[in-house]
C-alpha atoms as a PDB file:
ATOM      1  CA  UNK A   1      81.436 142.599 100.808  1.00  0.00           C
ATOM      2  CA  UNK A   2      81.636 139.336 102.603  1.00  0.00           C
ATOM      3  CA  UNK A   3      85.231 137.048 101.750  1.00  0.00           C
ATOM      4  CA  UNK A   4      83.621 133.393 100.839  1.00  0.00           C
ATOM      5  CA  UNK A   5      84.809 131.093 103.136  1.00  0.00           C
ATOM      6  CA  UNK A   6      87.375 128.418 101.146  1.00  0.00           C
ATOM      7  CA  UNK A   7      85.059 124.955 101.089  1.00  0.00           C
ATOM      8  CA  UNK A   8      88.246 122.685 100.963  1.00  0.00           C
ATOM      9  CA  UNK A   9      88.718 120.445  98.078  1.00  0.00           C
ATOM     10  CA  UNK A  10      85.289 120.495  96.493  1.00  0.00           C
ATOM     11  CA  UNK A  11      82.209 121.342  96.990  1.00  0.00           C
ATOM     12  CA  UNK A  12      81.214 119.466 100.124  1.00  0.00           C
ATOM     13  CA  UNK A  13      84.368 116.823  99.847  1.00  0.00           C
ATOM     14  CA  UNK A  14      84.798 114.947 102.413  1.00  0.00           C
ATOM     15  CA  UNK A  15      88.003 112.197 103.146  1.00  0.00           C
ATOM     16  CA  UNK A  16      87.067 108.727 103.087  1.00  0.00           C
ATOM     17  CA  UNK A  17      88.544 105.977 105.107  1.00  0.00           C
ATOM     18  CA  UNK A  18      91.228 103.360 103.220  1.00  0.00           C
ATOM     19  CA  UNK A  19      93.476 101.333 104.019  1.00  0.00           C
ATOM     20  CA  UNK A  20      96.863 100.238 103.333  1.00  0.00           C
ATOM     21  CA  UNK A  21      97.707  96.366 102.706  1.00  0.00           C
ATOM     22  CA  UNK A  22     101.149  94.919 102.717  1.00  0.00           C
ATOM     23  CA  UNK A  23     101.835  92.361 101.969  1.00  0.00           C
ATOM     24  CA  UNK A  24     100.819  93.776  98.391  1.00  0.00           C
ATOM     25  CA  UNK A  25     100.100  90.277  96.865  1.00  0.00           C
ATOM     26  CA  UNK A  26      97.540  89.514  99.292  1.00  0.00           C
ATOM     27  CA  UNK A  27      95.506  92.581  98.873  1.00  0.00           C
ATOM     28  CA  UNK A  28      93.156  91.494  97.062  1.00  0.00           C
ATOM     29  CA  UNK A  29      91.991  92.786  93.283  1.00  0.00           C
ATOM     30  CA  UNK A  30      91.207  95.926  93.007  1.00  0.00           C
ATOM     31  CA  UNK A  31      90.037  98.252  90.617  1.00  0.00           C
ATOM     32  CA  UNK A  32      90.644  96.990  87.242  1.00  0.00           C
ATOM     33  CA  UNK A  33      90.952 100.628  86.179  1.00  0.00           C
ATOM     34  CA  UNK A  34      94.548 100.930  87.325  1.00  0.00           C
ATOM     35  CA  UNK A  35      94.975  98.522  84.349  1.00  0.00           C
ATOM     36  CA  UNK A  36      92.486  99.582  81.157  1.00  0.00           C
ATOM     37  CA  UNK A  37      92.647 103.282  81.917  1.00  0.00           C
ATOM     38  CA  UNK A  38      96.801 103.203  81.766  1.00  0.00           C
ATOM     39  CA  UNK A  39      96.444 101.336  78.424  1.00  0.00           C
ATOM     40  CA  UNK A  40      94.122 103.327  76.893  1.00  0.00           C
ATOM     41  CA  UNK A  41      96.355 106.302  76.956  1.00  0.00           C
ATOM     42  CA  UNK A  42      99.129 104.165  75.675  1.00  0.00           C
ATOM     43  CA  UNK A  43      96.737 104.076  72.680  1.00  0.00           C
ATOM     44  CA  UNK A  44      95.170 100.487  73.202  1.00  0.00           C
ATOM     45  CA  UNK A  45      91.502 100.106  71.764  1.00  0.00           C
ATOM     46  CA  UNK A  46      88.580  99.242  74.240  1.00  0.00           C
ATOM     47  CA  UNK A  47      86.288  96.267  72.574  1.00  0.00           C
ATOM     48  CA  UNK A  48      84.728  96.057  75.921  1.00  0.00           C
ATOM     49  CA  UNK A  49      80.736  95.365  75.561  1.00  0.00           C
ATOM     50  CA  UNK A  50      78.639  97.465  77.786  1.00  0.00           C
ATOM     51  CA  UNK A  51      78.301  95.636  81.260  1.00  0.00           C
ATOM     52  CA  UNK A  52      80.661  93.220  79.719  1.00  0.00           C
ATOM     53  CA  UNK A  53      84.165  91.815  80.612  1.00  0.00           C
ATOM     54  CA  UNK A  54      86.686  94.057  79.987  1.00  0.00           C
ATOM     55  CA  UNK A  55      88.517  93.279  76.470  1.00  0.00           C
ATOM     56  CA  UNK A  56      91.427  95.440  75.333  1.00  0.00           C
ATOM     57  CA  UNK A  57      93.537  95.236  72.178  1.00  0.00           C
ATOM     58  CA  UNK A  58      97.305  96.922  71.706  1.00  0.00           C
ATOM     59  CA  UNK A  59      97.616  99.568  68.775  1.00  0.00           C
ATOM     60  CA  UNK A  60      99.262  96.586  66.112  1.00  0.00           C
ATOM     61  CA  UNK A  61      96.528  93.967  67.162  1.00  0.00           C
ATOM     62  CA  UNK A  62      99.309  91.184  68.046  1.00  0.00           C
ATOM     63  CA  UNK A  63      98.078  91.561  71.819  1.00  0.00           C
ATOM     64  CA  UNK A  64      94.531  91.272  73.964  1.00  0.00           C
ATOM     65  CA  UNK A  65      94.117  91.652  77.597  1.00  0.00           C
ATOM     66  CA  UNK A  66      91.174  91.162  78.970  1.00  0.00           C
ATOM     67  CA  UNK A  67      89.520  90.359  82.829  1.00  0.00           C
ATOM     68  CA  UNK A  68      86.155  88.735  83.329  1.00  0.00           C
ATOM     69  CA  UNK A  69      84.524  88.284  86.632  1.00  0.00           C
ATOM     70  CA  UNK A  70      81.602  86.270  85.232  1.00  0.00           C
ATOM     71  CA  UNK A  71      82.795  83.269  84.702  1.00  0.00           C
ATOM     72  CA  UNK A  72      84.834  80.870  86.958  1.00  0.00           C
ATOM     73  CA  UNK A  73      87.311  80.650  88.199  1.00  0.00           C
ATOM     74  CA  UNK A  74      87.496  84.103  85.967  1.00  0.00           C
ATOM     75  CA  UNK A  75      90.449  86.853  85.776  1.00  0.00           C
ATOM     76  CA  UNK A  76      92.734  88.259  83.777  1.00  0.00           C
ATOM     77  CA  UNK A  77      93.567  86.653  80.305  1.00  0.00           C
ATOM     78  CA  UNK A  78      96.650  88.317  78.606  1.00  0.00           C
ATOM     79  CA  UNK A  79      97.604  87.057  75.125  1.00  0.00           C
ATOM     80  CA  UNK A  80      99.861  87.023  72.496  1.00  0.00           C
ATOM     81  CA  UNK A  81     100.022  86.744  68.590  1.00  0.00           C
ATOM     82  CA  UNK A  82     102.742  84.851  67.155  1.00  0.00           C
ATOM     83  CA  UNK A  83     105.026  86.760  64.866  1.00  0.00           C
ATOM     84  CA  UNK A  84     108.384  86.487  63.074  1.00  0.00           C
ATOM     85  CA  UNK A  85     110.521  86.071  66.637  1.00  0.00           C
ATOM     86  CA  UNK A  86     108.529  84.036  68.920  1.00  0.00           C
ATOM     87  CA  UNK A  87     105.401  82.096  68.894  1.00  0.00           C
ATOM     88  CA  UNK A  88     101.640  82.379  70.308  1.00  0.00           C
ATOM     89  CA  UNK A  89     101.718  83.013  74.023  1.00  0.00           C
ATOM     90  CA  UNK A  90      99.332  83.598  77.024  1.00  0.00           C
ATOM     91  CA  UNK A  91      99.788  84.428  80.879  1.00  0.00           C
ATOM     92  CA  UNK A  92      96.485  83.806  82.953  1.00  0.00           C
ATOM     93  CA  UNK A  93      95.947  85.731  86.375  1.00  0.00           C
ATOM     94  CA  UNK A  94      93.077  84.871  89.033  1.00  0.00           C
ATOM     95  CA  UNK A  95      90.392  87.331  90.395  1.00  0.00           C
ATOM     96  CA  UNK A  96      91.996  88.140  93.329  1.00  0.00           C
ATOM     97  CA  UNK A  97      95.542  89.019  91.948  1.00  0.00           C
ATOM     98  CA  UNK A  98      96.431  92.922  92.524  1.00  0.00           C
ATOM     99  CA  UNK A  99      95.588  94.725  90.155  1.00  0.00           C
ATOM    100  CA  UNK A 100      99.188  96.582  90.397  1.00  0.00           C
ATOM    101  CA  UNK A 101     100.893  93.453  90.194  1.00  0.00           C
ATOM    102  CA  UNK A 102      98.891  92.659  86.823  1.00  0.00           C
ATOM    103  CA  UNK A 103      99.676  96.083  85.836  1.00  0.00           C
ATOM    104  CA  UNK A 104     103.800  95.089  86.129  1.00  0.00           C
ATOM    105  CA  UNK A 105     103.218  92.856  83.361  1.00  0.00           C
ATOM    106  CA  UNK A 106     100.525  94.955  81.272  1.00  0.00           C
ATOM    107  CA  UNK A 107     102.365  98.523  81.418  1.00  0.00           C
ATOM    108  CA  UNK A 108     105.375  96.798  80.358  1.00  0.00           C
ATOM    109  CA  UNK A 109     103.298  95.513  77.186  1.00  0.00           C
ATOM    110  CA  UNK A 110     102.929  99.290  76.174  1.00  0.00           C
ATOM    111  CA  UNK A 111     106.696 100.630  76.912  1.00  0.00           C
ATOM    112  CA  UNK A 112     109.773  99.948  74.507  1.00  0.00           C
ATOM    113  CA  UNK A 113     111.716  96.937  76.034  1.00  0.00           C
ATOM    114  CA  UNK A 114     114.886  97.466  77.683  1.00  0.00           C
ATOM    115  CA  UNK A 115     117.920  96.435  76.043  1.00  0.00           C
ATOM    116  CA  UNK A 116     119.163  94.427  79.049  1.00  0.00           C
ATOM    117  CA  UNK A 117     118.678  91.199  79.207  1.00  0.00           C
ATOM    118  CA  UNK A 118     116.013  90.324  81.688  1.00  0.00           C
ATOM    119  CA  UNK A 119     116.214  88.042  84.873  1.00  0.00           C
ATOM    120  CA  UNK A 120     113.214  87.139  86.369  1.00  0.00           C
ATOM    121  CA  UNK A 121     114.955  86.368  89.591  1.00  0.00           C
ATOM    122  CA  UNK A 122     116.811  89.293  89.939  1.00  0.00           C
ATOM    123  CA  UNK A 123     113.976  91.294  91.656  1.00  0.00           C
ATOM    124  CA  UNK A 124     113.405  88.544  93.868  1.00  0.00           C
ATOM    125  CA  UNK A 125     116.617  88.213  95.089  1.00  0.00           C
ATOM    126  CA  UNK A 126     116.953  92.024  95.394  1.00  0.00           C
ATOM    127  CA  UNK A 127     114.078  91.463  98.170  1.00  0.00           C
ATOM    128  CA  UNK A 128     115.612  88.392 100.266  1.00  0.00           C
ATOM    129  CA  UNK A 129     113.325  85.676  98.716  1.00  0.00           C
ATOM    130  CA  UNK A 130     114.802  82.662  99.327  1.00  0.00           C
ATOM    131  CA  UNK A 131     115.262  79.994  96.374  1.00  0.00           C
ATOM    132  CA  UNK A 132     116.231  76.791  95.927  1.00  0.00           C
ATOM    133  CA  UNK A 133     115.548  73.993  93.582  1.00  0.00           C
ATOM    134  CA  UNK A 134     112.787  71.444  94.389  1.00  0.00           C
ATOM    135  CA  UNK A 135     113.035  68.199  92.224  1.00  0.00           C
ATOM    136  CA  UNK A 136     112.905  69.659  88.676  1.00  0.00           C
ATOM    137  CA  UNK A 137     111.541  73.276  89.532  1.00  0.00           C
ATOM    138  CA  UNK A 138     113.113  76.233  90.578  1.00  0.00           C
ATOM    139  CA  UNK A 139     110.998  77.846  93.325  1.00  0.00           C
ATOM    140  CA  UNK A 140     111.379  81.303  95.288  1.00  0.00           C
ATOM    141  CA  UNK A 141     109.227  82.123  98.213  1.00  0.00           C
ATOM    142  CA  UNK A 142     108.971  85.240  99.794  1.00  0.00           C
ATOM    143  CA  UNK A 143     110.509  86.085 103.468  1.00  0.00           C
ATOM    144  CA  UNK A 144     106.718  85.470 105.042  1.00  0.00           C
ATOM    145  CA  UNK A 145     106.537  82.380 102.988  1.00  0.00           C
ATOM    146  CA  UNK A 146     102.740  84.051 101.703  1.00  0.00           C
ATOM    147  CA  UNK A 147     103.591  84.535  97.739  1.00  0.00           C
ATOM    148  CA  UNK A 148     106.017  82.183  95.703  1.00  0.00           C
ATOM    149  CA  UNK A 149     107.457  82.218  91.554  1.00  0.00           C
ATOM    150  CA  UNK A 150     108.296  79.257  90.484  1.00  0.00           C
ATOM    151  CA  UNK A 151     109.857  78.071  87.035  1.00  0.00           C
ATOM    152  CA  UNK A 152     108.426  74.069  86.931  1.00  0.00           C
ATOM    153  CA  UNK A 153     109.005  71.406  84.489  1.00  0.00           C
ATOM    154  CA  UNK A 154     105.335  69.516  83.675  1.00  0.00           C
ATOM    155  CA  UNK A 155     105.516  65.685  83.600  1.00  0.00           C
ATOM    156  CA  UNK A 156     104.495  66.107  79.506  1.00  0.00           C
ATOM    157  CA  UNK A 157     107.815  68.197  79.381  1.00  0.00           C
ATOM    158  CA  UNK A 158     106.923  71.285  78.820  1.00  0.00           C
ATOM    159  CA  UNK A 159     108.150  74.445  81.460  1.00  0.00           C
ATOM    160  CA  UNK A 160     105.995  77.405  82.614  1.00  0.00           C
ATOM    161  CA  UNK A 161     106.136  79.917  85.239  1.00  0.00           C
ATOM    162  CA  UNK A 162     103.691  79.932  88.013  1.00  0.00           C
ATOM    163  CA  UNK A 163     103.297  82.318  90.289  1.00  0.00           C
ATOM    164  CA  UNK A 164     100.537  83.295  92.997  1.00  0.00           C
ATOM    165  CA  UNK A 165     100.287  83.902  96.812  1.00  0.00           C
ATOM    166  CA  UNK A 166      97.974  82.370 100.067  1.00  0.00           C
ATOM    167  CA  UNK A 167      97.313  82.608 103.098  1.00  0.00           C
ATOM    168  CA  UNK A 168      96.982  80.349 106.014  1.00  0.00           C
ATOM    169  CA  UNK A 169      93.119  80.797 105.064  1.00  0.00           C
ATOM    170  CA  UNK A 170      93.357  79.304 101.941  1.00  0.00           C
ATOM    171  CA  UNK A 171      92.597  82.872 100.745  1.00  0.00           C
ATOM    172  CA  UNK A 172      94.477  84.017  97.374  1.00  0.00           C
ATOM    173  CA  UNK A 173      95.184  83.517  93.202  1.00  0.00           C
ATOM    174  CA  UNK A 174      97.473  82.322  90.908  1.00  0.00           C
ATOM    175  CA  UNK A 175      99.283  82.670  87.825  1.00  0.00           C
ATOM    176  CA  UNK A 176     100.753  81.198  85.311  1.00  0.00           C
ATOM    177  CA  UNK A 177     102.363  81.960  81.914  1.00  0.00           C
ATOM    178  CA  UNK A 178     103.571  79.610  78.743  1.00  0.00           C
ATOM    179  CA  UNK A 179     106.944  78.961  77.812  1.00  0.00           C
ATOM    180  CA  UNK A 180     106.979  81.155  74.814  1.00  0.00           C
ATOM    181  CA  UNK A 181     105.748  84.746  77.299  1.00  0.00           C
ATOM    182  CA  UNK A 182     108.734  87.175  76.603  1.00  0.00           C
ATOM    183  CA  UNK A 183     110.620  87.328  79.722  1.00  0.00           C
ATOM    184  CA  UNK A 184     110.670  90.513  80.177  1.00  0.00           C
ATOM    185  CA  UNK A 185     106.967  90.347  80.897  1.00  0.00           C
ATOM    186  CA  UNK A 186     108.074  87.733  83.511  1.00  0.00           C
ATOM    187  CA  UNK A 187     110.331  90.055  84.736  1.00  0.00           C
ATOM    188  CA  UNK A 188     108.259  92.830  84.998  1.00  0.00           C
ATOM    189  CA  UNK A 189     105.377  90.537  87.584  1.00  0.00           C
ATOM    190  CA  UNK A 190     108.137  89.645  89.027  1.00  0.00           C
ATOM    191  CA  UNK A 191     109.516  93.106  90.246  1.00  0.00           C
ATOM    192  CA  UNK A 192     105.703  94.062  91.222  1.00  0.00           C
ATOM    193  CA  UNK A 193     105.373  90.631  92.909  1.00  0.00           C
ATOM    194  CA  UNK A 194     108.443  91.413  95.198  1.00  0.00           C
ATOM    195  CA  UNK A 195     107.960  95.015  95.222  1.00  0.00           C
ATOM    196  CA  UNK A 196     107.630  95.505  99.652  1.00  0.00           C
ATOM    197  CA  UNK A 197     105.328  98.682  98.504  1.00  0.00           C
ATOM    198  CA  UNK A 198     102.401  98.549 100.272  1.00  0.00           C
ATOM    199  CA  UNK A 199      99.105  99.022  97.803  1.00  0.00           C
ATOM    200  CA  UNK A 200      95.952 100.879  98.729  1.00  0.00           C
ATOM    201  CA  UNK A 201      91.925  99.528  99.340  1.00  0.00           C
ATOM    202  CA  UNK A 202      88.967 101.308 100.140  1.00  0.00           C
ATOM    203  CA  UNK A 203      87.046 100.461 103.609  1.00  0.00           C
ATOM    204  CA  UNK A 204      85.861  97.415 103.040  1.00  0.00           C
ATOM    205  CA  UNK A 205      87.894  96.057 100.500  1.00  0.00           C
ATOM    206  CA  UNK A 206      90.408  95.126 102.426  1.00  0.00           C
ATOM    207  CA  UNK A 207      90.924  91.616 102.932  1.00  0.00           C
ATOM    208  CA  UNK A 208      90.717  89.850 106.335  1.00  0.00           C
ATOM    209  CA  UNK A 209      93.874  87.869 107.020  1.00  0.00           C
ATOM    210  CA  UNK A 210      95.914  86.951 109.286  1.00  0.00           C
ATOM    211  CA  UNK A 211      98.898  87.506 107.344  1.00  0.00           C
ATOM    212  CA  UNK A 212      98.275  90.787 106.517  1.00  0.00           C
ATOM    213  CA  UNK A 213      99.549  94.520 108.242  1.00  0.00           C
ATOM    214  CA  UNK A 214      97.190  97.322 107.297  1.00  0.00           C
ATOM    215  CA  UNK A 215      97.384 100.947 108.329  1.00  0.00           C
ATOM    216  CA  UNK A 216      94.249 103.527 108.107  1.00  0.00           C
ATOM    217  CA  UNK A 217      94.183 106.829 106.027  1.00  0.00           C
ATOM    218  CA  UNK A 218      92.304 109.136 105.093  1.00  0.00           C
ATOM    219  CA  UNK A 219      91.797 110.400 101.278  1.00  0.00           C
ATOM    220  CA  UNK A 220      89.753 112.542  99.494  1.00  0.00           C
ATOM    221  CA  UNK A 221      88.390 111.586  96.401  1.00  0.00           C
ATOM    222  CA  UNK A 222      90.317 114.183  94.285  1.00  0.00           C
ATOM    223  CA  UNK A 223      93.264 112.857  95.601  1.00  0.00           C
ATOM    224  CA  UNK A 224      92.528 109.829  94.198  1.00  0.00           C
ATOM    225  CA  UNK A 225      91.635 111.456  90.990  1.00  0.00           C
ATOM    226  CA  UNK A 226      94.744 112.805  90.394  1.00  0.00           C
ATOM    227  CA  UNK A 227      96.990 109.948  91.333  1.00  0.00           C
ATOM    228  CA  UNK A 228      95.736 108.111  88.863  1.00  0.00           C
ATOM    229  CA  UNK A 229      95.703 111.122  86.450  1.00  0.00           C
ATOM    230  CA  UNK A 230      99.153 111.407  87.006  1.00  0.00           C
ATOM    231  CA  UNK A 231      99.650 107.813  85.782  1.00  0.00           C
ATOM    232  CA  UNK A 232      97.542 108.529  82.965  1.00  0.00           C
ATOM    233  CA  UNK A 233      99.082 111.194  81.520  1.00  0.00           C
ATOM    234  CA  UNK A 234     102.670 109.913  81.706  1.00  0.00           C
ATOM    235  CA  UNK A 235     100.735 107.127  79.674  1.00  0.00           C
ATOM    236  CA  UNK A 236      99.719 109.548  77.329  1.00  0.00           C
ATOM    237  CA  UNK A 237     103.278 111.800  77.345  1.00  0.00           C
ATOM    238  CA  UNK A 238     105.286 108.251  76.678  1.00  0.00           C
ATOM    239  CA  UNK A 239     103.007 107.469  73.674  1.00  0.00           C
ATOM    240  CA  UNK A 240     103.497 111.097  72.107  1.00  0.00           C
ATOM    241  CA  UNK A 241     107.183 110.883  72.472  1.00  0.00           C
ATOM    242  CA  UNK A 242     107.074 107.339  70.449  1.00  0.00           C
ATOM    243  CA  UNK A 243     104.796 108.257  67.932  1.00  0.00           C
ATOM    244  CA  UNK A 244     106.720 111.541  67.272  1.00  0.00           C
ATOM    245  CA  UNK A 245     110.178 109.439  67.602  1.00  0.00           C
ATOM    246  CA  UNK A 246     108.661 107.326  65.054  1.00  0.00           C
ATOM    247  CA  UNK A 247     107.619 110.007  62.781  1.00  0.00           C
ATOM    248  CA  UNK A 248     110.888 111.864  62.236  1.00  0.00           C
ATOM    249  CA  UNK A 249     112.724 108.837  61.576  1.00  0.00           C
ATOM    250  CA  UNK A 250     114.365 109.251  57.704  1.00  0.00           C
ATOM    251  CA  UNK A 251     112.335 107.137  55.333  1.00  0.00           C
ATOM    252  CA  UNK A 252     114.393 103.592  54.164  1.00  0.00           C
ATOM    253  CA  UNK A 253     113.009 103.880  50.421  1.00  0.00           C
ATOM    254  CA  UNK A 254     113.712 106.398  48.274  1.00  0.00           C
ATOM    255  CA  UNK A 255     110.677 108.333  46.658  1.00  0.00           C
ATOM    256  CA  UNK A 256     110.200 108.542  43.288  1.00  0.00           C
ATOM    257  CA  UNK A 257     111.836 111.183  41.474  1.00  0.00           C
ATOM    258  CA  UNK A 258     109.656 113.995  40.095  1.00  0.00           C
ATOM    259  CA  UNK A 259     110.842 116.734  37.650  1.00  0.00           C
ATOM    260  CA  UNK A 260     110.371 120.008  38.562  1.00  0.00           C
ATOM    261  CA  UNK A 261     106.912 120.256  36.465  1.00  0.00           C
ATOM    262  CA  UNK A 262     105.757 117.499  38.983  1.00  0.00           C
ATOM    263  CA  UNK A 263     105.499 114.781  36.392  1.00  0.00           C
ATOM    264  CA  UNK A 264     107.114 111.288  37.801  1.00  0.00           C
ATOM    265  CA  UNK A 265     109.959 110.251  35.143  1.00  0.00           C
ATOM    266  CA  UNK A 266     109.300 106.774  33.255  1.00  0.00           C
ATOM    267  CA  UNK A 267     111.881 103.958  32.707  1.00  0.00           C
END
């Protein structure tokens, strides 16, 4: 009896070409499934149409993130309900903003919030941006001078953060979020902004700048596969442990006392 020859990784798989991009925030997109597919194990609800924009909504219905490429200038919408602590609030992201520097500020939506006080500028700094104050606004550009944050005062009064990168081509997206976004979302684009990671693109996805370094690898689809399964099912292992945190908490109330025949006792 013949030995079957191992076939590799699947059944005719073959490696495909990619690249990666550094600087990260002018990579370009991406696939917007680095996003929905991480939230949907954290137990958001898809309300996506069919061949529609993609429209997501968190577990309590307070949040909605959603990305349409149909419309212009189109991109990512994230927004919040008002509730008891802070009021109605909204961060908008163009096409062309990474999709793993979108997913900073939407994982953090669907993970408890640290205790710490957050600092915007701390990741930043951590990465030699440089800042300074210009007029009113508090700006911090990074070392290549390609992607910027900035905190700016509006001549109606009212401060937002905007964000964003460029290059010399004119090529790139913005952001920007109002006063009331929690900072800790900030904070969490922020530390993707800065992050000197480089990010991944398939042949011909890549952008073409000037300003960009980009190195050539090869992957096989099931690679890819389980990357992002692996981010998916820490998703889904986080959510368990917070449902099931919540779930053996003691009760606050008191139930109603029932005798032993099971009859509740009247006042």
């Amino acid at each position: 009896m013949k030995k079957k020859q191992w076939q590799g990784w699947g059944p005719g798989e073959q490696a495909e070409q990619h690249y990666l991009v550094q600087p990260r925030a002018l990579a370009g997109g991406g696939d917007v499934r680095h996003v929905s597919e991480f939230l949907r194990a954290s137990g958001w609800r898809d309300k996506s149409k069919t061949g529609g924009p993609l429209f997501m909504e968190s577990p309590d219905r307070t949040v909605r993130v959603a990305y349409d490429p149909y419309v212009l200038p189109g991109g990512w919408t994230i927004h919040g309900r008002a509730d008891g602590a802070s009021g109605e609030w909204s961060a908008h992201l163009g096409r062309q903003a990474p999709v793993e520097i979108v997913a900073g500020l939407t994982d953090a939506l669907a993970r408890p919030r640290s205790a710490h006080a957050p600092n915007v500028w701390a990741p930043l700094q951590e990465q030699n941006w440089h800042a300074r104050f210009e007029g009113e606004n508090y700006v911090a550009t990074s070392p290549d001078g390609t992607a910027w944050m900035q905190y700016r005062q509006n001549p109606d009064g009212a401060a937002m953060w905007w964000s964003g990168a460029q290059d010399k081509q004119g090529n790139g997206w913005t952001a920007h979020f109002t006063p009331n976004t929690p900072t800790h979302l900030v904070q969490a684009f922020s530390t993707e902004l800065a992050s000197p990671d480089p990010v991944m693109r398939p042949r011909g996805r890549a952008p073409h700048s000037a300003q960009i370094r980009t190195w050539s690898v090869s992957v096989k689809p099931s690679q890819l596969s389980a990357w992002q399964q692996a981010r998916i099912t820490a998703a889904r292992a986080a959510t368990w442990a917070r449902n099931s945190a919540r779930s053996a908490r003691p009760r606050t109330t008191a139930r109603p006392y029932a005798s032993a025949g099971g009859a509740r006792t009247r006042r």
